[in-house]
N, C-alpha and C. Protein backbone atom coordinates (compact mmCIF):
# COMPACT_ATOMS: atom_id res chain seq x y z
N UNK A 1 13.36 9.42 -17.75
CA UNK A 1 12.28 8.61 -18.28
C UNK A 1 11.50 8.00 -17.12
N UNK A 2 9.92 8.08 -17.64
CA UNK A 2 9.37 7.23 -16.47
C UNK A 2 8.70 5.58 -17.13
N UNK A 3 8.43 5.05 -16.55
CA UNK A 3 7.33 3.78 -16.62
C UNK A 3 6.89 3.85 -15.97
N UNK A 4 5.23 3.41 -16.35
CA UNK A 4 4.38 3.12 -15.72
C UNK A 4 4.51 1.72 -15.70
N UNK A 5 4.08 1.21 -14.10
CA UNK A 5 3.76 -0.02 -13.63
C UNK A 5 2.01 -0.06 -13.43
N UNK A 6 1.66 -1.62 -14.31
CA UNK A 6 0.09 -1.81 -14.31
C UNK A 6 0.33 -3.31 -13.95
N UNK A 7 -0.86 -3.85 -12.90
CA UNK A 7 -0.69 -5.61 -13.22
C UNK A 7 -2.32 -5.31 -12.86
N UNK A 8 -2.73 -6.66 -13.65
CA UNK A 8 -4.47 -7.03 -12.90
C UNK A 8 -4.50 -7.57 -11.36
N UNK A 9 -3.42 -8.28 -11.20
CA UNK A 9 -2.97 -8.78 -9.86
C UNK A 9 -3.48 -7.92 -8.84
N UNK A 10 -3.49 -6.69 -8.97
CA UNK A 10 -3.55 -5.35 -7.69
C UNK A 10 -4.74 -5.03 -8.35
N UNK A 11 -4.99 -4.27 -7.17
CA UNK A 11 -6.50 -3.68 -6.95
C UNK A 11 -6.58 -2.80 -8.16
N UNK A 12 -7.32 -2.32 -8.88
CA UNK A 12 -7.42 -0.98 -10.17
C UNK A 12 -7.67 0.14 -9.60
N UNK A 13 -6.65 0.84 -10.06
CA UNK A 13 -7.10 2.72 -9.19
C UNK A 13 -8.28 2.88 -9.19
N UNK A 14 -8.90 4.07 -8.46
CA UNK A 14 -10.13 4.30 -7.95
C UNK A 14 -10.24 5.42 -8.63
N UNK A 15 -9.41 6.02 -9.40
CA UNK A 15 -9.26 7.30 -10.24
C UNK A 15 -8.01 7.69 -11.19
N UNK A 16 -7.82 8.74 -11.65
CA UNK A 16 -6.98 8.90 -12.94
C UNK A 16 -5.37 8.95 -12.22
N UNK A 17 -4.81 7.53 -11.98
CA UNK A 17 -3.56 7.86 -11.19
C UNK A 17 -3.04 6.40 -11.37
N UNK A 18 -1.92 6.41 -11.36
CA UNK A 18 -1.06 4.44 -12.00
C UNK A 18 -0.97 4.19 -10.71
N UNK A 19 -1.11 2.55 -10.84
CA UNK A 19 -0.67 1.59 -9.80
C UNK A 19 0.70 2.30 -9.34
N UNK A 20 2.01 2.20 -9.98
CA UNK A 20 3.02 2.88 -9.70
C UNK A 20 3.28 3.63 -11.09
N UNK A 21 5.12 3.91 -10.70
CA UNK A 21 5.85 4.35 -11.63
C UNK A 21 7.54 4.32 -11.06
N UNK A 22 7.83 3.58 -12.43
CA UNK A 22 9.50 3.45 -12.05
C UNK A 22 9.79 4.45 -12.80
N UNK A 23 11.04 4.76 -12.04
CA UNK A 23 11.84 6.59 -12.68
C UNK A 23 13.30 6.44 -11.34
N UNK A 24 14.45 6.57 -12.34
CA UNK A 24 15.44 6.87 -12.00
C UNK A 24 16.34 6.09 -10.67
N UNK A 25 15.63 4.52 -11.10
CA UNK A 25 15.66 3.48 -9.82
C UNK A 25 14.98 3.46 -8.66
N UNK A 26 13.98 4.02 -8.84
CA UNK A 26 13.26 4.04 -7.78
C UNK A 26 11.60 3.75 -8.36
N UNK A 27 10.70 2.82 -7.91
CA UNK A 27 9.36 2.51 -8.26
C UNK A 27 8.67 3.41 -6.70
N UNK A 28 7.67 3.81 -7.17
CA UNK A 28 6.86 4.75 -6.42
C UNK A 28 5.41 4.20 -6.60
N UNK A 29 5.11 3.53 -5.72
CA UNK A 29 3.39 2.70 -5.69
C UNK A 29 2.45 3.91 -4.55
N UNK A 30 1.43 3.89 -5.73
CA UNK A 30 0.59 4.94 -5.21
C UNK A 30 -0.17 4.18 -3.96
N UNK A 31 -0.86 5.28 -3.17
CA UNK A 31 -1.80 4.51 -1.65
C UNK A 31 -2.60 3.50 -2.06
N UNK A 32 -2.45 2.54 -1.55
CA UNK A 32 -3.33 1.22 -1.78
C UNK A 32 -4.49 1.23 -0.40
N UNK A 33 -5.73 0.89 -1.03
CA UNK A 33 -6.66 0.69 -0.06
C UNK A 33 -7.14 -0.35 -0.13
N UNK A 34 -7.37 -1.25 0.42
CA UNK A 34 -8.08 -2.31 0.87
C UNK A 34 -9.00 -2.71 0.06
N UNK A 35 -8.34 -2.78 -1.16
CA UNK A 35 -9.85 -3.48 -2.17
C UNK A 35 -8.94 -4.75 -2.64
N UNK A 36 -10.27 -5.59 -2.93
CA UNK A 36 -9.86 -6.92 -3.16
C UNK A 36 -9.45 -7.04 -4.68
N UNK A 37 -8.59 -7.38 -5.49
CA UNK A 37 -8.58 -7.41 -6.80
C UNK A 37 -9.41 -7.99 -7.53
N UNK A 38 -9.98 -9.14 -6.83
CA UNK A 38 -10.77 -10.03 -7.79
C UNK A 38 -12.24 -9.51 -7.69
N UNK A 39 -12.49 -8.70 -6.75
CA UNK A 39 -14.08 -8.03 -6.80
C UNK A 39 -14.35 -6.89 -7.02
N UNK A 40 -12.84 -6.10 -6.92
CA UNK A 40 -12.96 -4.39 -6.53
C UNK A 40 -13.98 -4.01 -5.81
N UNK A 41 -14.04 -4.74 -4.12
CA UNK A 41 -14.92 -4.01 -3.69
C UNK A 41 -14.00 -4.18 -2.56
N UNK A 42 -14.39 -3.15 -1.62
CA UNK A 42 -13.25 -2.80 -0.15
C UNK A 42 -13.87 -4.23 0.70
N UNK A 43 -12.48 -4.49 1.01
CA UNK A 43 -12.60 -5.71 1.88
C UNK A 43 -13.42 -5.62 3.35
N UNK A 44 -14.30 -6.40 3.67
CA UNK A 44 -14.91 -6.53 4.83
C UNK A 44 -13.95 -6.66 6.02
N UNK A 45 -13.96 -6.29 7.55
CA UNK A 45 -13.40 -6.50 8.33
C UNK A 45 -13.02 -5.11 9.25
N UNK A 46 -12.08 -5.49 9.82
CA UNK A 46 -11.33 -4.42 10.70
C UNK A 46 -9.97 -3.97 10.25
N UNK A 47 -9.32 -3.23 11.44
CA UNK A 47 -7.98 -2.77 10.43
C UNK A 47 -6.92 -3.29 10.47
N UNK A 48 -6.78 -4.30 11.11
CA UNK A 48 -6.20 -5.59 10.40
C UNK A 48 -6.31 -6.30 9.37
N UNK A 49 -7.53 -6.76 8.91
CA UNK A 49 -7.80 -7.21 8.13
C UNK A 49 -7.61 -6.02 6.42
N UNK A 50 -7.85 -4.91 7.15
CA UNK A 50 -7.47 -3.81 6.00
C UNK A 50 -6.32 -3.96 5.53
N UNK A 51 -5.17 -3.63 6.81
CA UNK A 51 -4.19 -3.25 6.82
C UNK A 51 -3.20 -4.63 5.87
N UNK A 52 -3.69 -6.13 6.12
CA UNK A 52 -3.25 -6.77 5.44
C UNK A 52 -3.40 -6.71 3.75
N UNK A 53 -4.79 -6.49 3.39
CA UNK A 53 -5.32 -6.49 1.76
C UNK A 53 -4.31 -5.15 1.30
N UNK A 54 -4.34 -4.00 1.92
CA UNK A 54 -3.40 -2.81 1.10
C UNK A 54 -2.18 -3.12 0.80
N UNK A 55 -1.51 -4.18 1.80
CA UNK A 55 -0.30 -4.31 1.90
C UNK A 55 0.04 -5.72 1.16
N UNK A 56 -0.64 -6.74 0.60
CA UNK A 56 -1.21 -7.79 -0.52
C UNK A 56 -1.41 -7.16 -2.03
N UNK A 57 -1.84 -5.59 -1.85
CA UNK A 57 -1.98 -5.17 -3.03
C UNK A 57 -0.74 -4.67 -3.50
N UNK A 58 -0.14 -3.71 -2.65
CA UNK A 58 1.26 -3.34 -2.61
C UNK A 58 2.47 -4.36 -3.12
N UNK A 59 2.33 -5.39 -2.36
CA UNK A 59 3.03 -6.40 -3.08
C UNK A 59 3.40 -7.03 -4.71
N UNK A 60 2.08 -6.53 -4.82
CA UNK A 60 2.00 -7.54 -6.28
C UNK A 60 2.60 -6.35 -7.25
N UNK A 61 1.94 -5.02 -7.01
CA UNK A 61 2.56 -4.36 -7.60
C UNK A 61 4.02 -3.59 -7.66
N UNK A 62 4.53 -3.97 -6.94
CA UNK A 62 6.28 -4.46 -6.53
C UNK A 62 6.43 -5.56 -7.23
N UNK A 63 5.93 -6.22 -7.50
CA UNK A 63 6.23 -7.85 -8.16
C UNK A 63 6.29 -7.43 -9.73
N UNK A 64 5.26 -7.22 -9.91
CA UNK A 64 5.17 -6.11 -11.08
C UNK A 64 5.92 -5.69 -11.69
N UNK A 65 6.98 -5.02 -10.94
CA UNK A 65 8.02 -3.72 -11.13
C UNK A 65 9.29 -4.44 -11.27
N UNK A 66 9.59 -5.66 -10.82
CA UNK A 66 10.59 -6.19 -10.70
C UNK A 66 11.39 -6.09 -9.31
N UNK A 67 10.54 -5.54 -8.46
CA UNK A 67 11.09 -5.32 -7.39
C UNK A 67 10.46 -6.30 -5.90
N UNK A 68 10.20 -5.98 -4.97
CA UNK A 68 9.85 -6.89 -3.48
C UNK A 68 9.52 -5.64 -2.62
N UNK A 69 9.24 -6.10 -1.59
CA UNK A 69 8.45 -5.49 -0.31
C UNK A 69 9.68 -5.32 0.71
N UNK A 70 10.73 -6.23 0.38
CA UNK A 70 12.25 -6.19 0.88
C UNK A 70 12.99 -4.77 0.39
N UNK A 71 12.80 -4.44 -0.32
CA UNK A 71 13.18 -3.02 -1.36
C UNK A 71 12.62 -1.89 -1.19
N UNK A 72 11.25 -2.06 0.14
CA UNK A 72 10.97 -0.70 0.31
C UNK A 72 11.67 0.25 1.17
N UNK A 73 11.93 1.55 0.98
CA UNK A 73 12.41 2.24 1.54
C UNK A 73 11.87 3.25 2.41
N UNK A 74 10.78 3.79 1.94
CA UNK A 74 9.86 4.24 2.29
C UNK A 74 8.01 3.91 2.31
N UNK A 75 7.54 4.40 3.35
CA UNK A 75 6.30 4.11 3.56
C UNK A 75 5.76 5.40 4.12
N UNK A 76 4.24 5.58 3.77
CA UNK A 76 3.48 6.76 4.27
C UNK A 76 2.13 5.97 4.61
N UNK A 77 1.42 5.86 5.73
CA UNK A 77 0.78 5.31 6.33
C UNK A 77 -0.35 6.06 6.56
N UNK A 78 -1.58 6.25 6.28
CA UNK A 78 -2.86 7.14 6.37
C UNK A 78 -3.63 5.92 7.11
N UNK A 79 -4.48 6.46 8.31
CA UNK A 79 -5.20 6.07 9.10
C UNK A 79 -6.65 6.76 9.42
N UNK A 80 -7.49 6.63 9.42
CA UNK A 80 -8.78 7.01 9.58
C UNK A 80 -9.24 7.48 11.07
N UNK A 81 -8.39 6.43 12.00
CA UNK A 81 -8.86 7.00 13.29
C UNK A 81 -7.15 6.18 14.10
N UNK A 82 -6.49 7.57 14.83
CA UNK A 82 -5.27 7.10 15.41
C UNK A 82 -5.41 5.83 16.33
N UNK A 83 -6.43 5.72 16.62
CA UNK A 83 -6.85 4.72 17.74
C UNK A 83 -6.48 3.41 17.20
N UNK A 84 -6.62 3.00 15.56
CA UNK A 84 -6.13 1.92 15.08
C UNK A 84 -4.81 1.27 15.23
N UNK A 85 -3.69 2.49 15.20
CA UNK A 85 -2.18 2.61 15.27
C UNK A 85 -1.62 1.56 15.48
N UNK A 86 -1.64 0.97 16.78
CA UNK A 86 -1.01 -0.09 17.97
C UNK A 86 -1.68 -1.61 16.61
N UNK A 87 -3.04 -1.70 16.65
CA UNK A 87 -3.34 -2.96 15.67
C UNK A 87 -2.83 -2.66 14.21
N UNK A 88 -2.65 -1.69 13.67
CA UNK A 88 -2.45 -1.46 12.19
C UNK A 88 -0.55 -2.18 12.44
N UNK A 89 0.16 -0.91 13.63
CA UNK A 89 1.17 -1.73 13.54
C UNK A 89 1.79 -3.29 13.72
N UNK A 90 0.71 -4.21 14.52
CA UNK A 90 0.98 -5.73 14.46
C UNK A 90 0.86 -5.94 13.22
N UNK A 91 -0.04 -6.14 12.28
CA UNK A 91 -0.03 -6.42 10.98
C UNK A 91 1.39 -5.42 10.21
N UNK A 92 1.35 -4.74 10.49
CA UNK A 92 2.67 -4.16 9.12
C UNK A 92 4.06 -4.60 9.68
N UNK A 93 4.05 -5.24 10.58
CA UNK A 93 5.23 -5.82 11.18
C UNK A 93 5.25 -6.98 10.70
N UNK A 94 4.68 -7.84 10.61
CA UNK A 94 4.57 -9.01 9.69
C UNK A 94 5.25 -8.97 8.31
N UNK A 95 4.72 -7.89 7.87
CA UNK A 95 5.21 -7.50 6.55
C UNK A 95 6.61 -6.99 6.34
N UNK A 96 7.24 -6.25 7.47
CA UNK A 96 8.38 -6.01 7.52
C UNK A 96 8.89 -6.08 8.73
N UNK A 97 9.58 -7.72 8.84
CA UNK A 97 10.78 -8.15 9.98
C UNK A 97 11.86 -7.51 9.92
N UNK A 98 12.53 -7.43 9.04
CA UNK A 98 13.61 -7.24 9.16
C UNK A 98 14.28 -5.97 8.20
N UNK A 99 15.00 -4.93 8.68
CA UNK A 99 15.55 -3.47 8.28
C UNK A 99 13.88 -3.16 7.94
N UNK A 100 13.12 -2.58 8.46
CA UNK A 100 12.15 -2.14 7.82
C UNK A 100 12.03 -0.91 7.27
N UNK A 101 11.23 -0.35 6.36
CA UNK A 101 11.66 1.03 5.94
C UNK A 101 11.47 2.55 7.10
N UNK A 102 11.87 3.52 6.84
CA UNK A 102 11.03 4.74 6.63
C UNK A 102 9.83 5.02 7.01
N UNK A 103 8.81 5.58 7.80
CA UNK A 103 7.52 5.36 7.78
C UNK A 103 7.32 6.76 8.61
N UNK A 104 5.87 6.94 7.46
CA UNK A 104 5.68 8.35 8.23
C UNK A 104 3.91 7.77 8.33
N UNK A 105 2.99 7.78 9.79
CA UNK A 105 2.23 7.19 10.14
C UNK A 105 0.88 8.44 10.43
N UNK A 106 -0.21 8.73 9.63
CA UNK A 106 -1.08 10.22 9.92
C UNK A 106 -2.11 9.97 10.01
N UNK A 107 -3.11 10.35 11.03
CA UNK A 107 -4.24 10.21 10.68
C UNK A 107 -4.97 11.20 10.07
N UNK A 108 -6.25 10.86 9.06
CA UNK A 108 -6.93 12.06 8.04
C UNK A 108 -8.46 11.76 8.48
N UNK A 109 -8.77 13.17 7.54
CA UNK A 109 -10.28 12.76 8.12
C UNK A 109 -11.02 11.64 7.59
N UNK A 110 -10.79 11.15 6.39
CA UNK A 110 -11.55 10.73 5.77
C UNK A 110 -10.47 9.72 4.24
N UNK A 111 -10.95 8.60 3.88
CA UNK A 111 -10.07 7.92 3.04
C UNK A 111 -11.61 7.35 1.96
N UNK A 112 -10.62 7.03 0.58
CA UNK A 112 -11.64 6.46 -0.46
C UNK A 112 -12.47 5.64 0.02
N UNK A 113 -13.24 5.36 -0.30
CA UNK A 113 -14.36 4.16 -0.42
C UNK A 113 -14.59 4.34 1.45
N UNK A 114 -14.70 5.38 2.12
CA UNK A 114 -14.84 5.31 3.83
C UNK A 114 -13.58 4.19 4.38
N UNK A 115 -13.04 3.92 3.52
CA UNK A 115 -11.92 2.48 4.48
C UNK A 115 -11.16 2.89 5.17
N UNK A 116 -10.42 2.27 6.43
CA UNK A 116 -9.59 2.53 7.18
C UNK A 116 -8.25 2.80 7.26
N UNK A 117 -7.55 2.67 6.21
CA UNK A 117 -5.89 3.06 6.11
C UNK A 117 -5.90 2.15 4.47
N UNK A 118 -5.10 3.58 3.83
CA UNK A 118 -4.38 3.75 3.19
C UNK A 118 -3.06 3.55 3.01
N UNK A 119 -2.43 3.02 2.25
CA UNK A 119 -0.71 2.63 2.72
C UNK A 119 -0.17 3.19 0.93
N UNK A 120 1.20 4.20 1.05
CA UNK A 120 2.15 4.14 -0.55
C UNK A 120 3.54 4.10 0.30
N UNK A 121 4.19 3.63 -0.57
CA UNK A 121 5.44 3.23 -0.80
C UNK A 121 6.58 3.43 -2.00
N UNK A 122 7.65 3.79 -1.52
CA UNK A 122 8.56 3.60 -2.47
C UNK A 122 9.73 2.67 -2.33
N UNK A 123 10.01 1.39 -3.25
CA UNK A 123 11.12 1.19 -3.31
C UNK A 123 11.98 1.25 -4.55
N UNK A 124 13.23 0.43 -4.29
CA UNK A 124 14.49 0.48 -5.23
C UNK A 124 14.04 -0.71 -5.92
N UNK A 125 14.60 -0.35 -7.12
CA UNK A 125 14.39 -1.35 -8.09
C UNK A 125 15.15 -2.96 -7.84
C-alpha cells in the first residue's frame, strides 16, 4: 500500500507528481525547489538562500508524514552549475549535523522555474 503525503505548509508541485509518498516504511519526498509556500513563486537570492527554502520545504513535508529531517536516509542533490557545490554544501550542513544521510550530489543542465538546486529525499517513518 501506498499514501500519499499532501500539506499546504510545502511548496505545491509544479506538475502531476505528490509532495511525497509513504510505502513500506519508508516516505519518499519528491525534488523540492525553492519556492516559497506562501507565494509559489521561486525565492529570490543565491544558492544559499535556495538551498535553504528547498530544504524548509522538505521539512514540512516530513512533518507531514510523521516523520523529521533526522530520519533521512537518503538525499539526491541537483545543481544547476557545480561551481555552487562548496556554498550549497555550508547550508545543507546546517541541516544535517549529525549522522547525516546518503547523498548523491549532480549537476544538470537545467532545473524548473530556471532555479538553482533541486533537493529529494527519502526517509524512515
Amino acid at each position: 500500500m501506498k499514501e500519499i503525503i499532501a500539506t499546504t505548509e510545502g511548496a505545491p508541485p509544479v506538475g502531476p507528481y505528490s509532495q511525497a509518498i509513504r510505502a513500506n516504511g519508508f516516505i519518499v519526498v519528491s525534488g523540492q525547489i525553492p519556492i516559497d509556500p506562501r507565494t509559489h513563486e521561486l525565492v529570490d537570492g543565491d544558492i544559499e538562500a535556495q538551498c535553504d527554502r528547498a530544504l524548509r520545504n522538505i521539512i514540512v513535508i516530513l512533518e507531514a508524514a510523521g516523520s523529521s529531517i533526522d530520519k533521512v536516509i537518503r538525499c539526491v542533490v541537483y545543481l544547476q552549475s557545480m561551481s555552487d557545490f562548496a556554498r550549497m554544501n555550508e547550508v545543507y550542513a546546517t541541516f544535517f549535523k549529525n549522522d547525516p544521510p546518503a547523498r548523491t550530489t549532480v549537476a544538470v543542465a537545467a532545473l524548473p522555474r530556471d532555479c538553482l538546486i533541486e533537493i529529494e529525499v527519502t526517509a524512515i517513518e
